[in-house]
Protein backbone atom coordinates (compact mmCIF):
# COMPACT_ATOMS: atom_id res chain seq x y z
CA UNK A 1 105.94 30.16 2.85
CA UNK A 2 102.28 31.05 3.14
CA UNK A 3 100.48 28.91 5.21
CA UNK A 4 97.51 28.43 2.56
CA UNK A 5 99.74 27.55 -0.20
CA UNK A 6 101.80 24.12 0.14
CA UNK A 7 104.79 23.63 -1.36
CA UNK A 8 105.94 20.63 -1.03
CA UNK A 9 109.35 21.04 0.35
CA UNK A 10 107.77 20.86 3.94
CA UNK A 11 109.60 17.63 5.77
CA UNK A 12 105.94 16.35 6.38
CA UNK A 13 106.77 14.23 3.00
CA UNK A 14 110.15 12.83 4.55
CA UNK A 15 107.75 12.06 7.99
CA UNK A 16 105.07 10.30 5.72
CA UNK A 17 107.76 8.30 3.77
CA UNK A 18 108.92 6.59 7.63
CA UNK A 19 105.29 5.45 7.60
CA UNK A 20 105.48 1.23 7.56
CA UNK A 21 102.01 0.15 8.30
CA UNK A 22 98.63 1.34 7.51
CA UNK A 23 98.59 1.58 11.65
CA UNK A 24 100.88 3.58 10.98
CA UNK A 25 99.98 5.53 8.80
CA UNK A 26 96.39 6.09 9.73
CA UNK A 27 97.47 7.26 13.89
CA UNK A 28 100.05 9.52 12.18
CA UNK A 29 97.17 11.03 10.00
CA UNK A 30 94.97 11.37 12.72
CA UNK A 31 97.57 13.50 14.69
CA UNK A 32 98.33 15.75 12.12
CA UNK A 33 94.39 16.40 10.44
CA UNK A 34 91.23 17.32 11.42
CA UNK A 35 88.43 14.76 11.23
CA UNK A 36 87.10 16.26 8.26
CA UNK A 37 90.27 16.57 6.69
CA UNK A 38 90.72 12.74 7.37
CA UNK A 39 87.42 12.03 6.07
CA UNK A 40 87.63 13.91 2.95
CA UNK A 41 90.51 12.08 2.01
CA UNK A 42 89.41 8.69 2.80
CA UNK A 43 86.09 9.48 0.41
CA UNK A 44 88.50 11.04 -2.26
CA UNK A 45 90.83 7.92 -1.94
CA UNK A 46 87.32 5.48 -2.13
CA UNK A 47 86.05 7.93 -4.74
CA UNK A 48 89.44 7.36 -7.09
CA UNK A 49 88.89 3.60 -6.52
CA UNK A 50 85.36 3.25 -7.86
CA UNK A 51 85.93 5.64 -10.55
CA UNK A 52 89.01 3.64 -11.43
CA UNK A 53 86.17 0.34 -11.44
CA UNK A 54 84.27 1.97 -13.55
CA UNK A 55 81.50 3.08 -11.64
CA UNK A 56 78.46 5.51 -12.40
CA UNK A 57 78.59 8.86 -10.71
CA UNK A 58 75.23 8.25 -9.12
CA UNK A 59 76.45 4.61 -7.65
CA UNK A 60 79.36 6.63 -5.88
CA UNK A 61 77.06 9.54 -5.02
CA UNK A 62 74.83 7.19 -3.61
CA UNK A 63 77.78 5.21 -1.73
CA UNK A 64 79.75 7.71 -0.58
CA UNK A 65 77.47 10.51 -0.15
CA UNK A 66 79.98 12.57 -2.25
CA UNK A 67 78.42 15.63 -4.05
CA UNK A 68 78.93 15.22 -8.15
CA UNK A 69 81.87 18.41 -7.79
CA UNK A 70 84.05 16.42 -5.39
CA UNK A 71 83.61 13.11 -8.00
CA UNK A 72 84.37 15.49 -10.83
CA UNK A 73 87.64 16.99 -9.36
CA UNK A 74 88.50 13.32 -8.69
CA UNK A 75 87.77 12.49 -12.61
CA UNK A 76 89.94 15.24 -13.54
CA UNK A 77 93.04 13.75 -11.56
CA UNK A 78 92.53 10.58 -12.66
CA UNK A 79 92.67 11.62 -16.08
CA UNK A 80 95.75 13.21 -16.05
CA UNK A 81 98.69 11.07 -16.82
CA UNK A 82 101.29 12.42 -14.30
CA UNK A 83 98.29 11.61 -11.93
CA UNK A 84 100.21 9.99 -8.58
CA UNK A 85 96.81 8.73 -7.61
CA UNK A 86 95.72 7.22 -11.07
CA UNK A 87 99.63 5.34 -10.91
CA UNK A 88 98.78 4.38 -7.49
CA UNK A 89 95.77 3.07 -8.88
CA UNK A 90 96.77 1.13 -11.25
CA UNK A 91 99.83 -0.55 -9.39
CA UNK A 92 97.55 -2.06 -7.19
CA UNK A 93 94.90 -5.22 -7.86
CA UNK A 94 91.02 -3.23 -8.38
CA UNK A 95 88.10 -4.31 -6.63
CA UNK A 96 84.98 -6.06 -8.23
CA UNK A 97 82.98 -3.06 -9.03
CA UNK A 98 79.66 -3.50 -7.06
CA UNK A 99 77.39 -1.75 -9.74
């Protein structure tokens, strides 16, 4: 396995899936990523959840301080309907949108 290219066969999904609290979750996340790493994820993860509330690029540019690129690429998954994230989404109760 290269070490640039996942494949998702690593046991890292089996580890994640023994996750039970958003503790949890977010201590084993910090062990295994950098802060950036973290970070981007979070904003990618907030990003989904505004664009899934309908909000205007520039609301979530100005919230997030997200370039238009990284908003874009999260567009794209959302609209794609084998999208994980976009089920994710939509299993759970959305926010008021704040524009």
């Amino acid at each position: 396995m290269a070490k640039d290219h996942p494949t998702g066969k690593s046991n890292l999904y089996q580890a994640i899936l023994q996750l039970e609290t958003p503790e949890q979750c977010y201590r084993f996340f910090q062990d295994v990523c950098s802060y950036a790493e973290l970070s981007a994820m979070e904003q990618r993860y907030d990003i989904a959840e505004m664009l899934a509330n309908k909000n205007i690029y520039t609301s979530i540019m100005e919230r997030t301080g997200a370039s238009s690129a990284i908003i874009s690429r999260v567009s794209r998954v959302l609209s794609d309907d084998t999208s994980v994230l976009r089920q994710m989404l939509s299993q759970t109760k959305p926010a008021e949108s704040e524009d």
